[in-house]
N, C-alpha and C. Protein backbone atom coordinates (compact mmCIF):
# COMPACT_ATOMS: atom_id res chain seq x y z
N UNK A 1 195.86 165.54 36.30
CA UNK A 1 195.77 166.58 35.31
C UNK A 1 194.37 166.54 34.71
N UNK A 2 194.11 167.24 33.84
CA UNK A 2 193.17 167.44 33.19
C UNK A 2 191.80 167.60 34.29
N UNK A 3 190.49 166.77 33.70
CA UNK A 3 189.00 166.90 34.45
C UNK A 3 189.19 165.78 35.84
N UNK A 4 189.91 164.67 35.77
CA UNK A 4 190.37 164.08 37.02
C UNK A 4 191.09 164.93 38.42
N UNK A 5 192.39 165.76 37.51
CA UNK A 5 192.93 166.74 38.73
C UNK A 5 192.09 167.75 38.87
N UNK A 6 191.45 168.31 38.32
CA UNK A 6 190.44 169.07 38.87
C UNK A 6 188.88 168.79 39.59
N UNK A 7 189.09 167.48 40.04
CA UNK A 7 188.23 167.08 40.26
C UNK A 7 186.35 167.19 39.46
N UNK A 8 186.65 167.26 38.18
CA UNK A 8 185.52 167.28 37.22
C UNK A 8 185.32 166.57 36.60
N UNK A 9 185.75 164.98 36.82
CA UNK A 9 185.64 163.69 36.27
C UNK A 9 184.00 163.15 35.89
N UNK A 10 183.97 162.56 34.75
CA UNK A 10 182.24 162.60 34.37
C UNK A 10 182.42 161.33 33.82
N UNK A 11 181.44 160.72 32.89
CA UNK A 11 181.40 159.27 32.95
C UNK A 11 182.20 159.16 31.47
N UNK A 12 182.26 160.32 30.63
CA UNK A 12 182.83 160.23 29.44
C UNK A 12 184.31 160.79 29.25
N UNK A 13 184.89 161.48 30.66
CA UNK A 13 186.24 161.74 30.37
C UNK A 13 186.88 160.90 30.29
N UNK A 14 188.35 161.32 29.40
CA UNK A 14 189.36 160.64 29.46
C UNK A 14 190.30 160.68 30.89
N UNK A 15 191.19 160.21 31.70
CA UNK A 15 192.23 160.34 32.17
C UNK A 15 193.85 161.12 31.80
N UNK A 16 194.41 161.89 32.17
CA UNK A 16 195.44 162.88 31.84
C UNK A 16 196.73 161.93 32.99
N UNK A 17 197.12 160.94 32.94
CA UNK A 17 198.08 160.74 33.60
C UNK A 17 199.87 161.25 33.05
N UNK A 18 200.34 161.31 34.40
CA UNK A 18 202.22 161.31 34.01
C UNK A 18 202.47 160.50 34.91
N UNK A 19 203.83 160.18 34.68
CA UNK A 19 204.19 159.26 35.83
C UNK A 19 205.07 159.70 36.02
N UNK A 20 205.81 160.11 37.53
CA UNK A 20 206.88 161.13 38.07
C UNK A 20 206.96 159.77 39.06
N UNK A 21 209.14 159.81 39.44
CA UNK A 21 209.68 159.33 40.56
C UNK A 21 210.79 159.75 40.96
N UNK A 22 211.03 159.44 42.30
CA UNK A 22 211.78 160.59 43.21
C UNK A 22 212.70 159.62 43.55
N UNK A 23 214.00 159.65 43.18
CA UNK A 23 215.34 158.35 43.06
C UNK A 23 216.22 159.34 43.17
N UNK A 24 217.13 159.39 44.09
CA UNK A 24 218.42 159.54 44.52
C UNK A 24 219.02 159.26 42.94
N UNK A 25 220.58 160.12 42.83
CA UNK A 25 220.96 160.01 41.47
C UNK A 25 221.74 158.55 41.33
N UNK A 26 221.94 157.65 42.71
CA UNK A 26 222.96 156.72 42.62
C UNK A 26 221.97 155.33 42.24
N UNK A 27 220.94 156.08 42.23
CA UNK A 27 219.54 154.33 41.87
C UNK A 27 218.33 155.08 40.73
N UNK A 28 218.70 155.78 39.87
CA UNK A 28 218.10 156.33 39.20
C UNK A 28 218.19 155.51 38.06
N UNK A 29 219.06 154.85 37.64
CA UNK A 29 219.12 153.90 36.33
C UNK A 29 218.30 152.77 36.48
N UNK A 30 218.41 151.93 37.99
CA UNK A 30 217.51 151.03 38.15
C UNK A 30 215.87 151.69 38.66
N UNK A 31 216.01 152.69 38.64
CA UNK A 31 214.24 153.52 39.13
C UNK A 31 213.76 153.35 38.12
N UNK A 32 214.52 153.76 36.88
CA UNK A 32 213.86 154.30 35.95
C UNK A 32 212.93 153.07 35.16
N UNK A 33 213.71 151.74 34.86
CA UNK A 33 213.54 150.64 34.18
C UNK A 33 212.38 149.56 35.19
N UNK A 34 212.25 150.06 36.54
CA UNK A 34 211.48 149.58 37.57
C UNK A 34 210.16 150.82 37.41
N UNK A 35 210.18 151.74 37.51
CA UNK A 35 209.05 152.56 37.01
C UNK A 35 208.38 152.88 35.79
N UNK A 36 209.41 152.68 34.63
CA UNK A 36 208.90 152.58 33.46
C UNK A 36 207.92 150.66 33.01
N UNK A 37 208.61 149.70 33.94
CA UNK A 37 207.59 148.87 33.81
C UNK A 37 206.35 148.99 34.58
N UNK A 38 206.25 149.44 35.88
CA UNK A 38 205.32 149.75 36.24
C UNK A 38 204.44 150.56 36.08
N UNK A 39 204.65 152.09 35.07
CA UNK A 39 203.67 152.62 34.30
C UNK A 39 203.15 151.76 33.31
N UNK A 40 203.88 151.00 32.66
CA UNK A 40 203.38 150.25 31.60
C UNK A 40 202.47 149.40 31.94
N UNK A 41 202.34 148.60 32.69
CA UNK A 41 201.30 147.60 33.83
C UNK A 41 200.13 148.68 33.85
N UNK A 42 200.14 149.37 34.86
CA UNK A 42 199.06 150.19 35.12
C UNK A 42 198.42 150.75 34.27
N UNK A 43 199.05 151.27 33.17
CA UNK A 43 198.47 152.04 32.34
C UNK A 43 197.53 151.00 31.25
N UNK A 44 197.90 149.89 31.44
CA UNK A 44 197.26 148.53 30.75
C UNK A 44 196.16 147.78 31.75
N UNK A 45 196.37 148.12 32.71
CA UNK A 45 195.08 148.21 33.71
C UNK A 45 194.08 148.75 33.80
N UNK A 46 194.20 149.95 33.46
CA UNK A 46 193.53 151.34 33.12
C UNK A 46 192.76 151.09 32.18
N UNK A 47 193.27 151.02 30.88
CA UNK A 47 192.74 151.08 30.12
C UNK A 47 192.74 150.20 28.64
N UNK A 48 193.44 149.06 29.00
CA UNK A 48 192.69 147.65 28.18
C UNK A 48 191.59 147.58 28.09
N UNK A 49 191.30 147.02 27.08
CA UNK A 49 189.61 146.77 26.87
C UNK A 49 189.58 145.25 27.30
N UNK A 50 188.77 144.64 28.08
CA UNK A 50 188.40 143.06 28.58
C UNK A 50 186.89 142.83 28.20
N UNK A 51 186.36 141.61 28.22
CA UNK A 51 184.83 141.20 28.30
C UNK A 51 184.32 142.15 28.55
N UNK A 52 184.27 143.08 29.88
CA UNK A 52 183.39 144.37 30.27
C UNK A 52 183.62 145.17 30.02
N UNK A 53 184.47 145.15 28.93
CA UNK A 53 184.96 146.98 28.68
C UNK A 53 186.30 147.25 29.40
N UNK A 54 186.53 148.69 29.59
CA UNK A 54 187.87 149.25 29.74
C UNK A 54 187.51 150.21 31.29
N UNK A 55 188.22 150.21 32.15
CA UNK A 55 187.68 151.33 33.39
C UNK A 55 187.75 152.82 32.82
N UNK A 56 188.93 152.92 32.46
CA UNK A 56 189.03 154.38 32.05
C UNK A 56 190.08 154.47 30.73
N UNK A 57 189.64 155.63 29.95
CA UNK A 57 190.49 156.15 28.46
C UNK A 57 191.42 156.78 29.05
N UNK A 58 192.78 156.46 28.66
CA UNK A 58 194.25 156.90 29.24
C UNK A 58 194.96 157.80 28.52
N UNK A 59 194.72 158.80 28.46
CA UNK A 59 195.67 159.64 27.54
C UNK A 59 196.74 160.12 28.22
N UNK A 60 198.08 159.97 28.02
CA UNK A 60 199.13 159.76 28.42
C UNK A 60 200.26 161.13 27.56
N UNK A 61 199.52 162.31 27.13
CA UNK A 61 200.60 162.66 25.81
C UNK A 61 200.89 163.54 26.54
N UNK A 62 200.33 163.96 28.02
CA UNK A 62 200.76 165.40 28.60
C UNK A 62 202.39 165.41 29.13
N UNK A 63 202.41 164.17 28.98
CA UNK A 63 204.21 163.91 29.90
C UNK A 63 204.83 164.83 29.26
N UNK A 64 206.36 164.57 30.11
CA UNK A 64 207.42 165.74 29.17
C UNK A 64 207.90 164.77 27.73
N UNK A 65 207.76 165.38 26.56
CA UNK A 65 207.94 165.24 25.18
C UNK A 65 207.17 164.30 24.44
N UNK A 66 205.43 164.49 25.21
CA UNK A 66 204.63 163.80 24.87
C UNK A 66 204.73 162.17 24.46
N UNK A 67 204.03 162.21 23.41
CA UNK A 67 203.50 160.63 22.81
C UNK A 67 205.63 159.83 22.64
N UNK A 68 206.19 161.07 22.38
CA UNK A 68 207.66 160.40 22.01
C UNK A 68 208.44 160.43 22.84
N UNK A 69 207.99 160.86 23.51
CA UNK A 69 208.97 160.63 25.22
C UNK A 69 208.90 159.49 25.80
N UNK A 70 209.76 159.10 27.06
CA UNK A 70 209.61 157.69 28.01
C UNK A 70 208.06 157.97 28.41
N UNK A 71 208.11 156.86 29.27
CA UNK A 71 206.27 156.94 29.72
C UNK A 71 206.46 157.15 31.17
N UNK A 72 207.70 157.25 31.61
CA UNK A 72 208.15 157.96 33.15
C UNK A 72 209.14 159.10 32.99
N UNK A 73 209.13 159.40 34.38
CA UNK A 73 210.18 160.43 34.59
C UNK A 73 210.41 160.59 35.89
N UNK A 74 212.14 161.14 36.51
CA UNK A 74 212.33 161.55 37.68
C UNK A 74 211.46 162.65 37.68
N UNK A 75 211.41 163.62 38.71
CA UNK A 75 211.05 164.52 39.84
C UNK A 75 212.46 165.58 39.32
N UNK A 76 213.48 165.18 39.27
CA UNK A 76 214.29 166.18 38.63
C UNK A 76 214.24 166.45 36.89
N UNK A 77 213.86 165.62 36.19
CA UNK A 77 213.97 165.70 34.93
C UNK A 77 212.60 166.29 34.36
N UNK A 78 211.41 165.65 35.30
CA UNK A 78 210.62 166.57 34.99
C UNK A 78 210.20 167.72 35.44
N UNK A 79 211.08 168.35 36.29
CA UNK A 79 210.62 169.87 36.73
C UNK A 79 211.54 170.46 35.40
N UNK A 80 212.94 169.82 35.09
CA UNK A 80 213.74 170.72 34.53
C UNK A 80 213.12 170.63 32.85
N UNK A 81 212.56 169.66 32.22
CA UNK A 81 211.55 169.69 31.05
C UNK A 81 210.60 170.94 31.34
N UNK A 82 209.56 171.22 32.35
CA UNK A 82 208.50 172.48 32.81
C UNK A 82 209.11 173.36 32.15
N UNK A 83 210.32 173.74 33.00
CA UNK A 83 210.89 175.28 33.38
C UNK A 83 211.36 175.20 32.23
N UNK A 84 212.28 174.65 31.34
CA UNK A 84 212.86 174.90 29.79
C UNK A 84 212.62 174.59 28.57
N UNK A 85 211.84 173.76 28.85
CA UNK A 85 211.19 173.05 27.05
C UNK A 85 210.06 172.72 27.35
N UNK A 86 208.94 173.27 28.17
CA UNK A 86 207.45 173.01 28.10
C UNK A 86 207.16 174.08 27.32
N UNK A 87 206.04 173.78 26.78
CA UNK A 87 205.15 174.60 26.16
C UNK A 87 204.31 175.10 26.73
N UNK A 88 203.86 176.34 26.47
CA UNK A 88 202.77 177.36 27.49
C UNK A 88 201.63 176.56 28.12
N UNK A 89 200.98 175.42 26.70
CA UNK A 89 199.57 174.82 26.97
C UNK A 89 200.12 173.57 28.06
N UNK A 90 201.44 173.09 28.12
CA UNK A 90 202.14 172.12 28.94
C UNK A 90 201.81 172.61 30.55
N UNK A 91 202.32 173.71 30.17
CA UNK A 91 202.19 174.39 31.60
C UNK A 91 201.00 174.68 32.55
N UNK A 92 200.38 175.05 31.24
CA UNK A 92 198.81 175.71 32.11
C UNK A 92 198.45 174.21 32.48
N UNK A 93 198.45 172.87 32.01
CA UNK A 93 197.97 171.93 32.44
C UNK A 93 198.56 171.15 33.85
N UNK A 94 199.59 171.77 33.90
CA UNK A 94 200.18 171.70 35.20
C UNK A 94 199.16 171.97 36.30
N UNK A 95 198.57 173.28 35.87
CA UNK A 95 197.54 173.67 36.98
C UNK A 95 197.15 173.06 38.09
N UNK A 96 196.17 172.11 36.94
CA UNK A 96 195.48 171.02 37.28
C UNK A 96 195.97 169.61 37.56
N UNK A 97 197.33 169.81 38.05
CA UNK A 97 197.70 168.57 38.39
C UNK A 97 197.58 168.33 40.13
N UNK A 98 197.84 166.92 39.99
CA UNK A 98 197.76 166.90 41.39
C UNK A 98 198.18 164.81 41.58
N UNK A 99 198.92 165.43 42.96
CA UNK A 99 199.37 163.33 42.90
C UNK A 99 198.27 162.77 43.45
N UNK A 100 198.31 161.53 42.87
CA UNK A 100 197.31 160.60 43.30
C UNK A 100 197.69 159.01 43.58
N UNK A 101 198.99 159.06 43.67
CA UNK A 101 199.39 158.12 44.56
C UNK A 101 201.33 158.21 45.29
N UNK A 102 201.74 157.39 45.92
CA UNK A 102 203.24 158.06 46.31
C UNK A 102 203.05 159.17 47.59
N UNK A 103 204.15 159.47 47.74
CA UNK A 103 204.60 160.59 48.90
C UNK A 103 203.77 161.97 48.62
């Protein structure tokens, strides 16, 4: 999303991540608690600050129900957040999305 999915990344942008996963409904309880730690990892990878600094600024609020939402989501929960309870500016940022890792 954002200047990353559009490929207009510069030395002072931030990062626009979501984290989307694609779980069958019968392993979706254990996806969720296995992907929600693994956004949490990464996203502390990203953008911890260490001795050298931080790689990249992580802004994370575009997910579905922003800053107060989980920090993951299925592939079904977040198309059905888009289509019924996104907000216009939610949407247009969709645009510019694009995966960057996964299927």
């Amino acid at each position: 999303m954002g200047k990353l999915g559009g490929g207009d990344l510069n030395y002072s942008s931030d990062i626009d991540l979501i984290y989307v996963y694609d779980a069958s409904a019968e392993e979706a309880g254990a996806a969720h608690g296995r992907y929600q730690k693994l956004g949490r990892r990464l996203t502390s990878l990203l953008a911890d600050h260490t001795a050298e600094g931080y790689l990249y600024r992580v802004d994370m609020r575009l997910r579905p129900m922003g800053g107060g939402g989980n920090l993951v989501y299925s592939l079904k929960q977040s198309a059905q957040y888009y289509e019924s309870l996104g907000e216009t500016f939610e949407r247009f940022a969709m645009l510019k999305a694009r995966p960057i890792a996964g299927d």
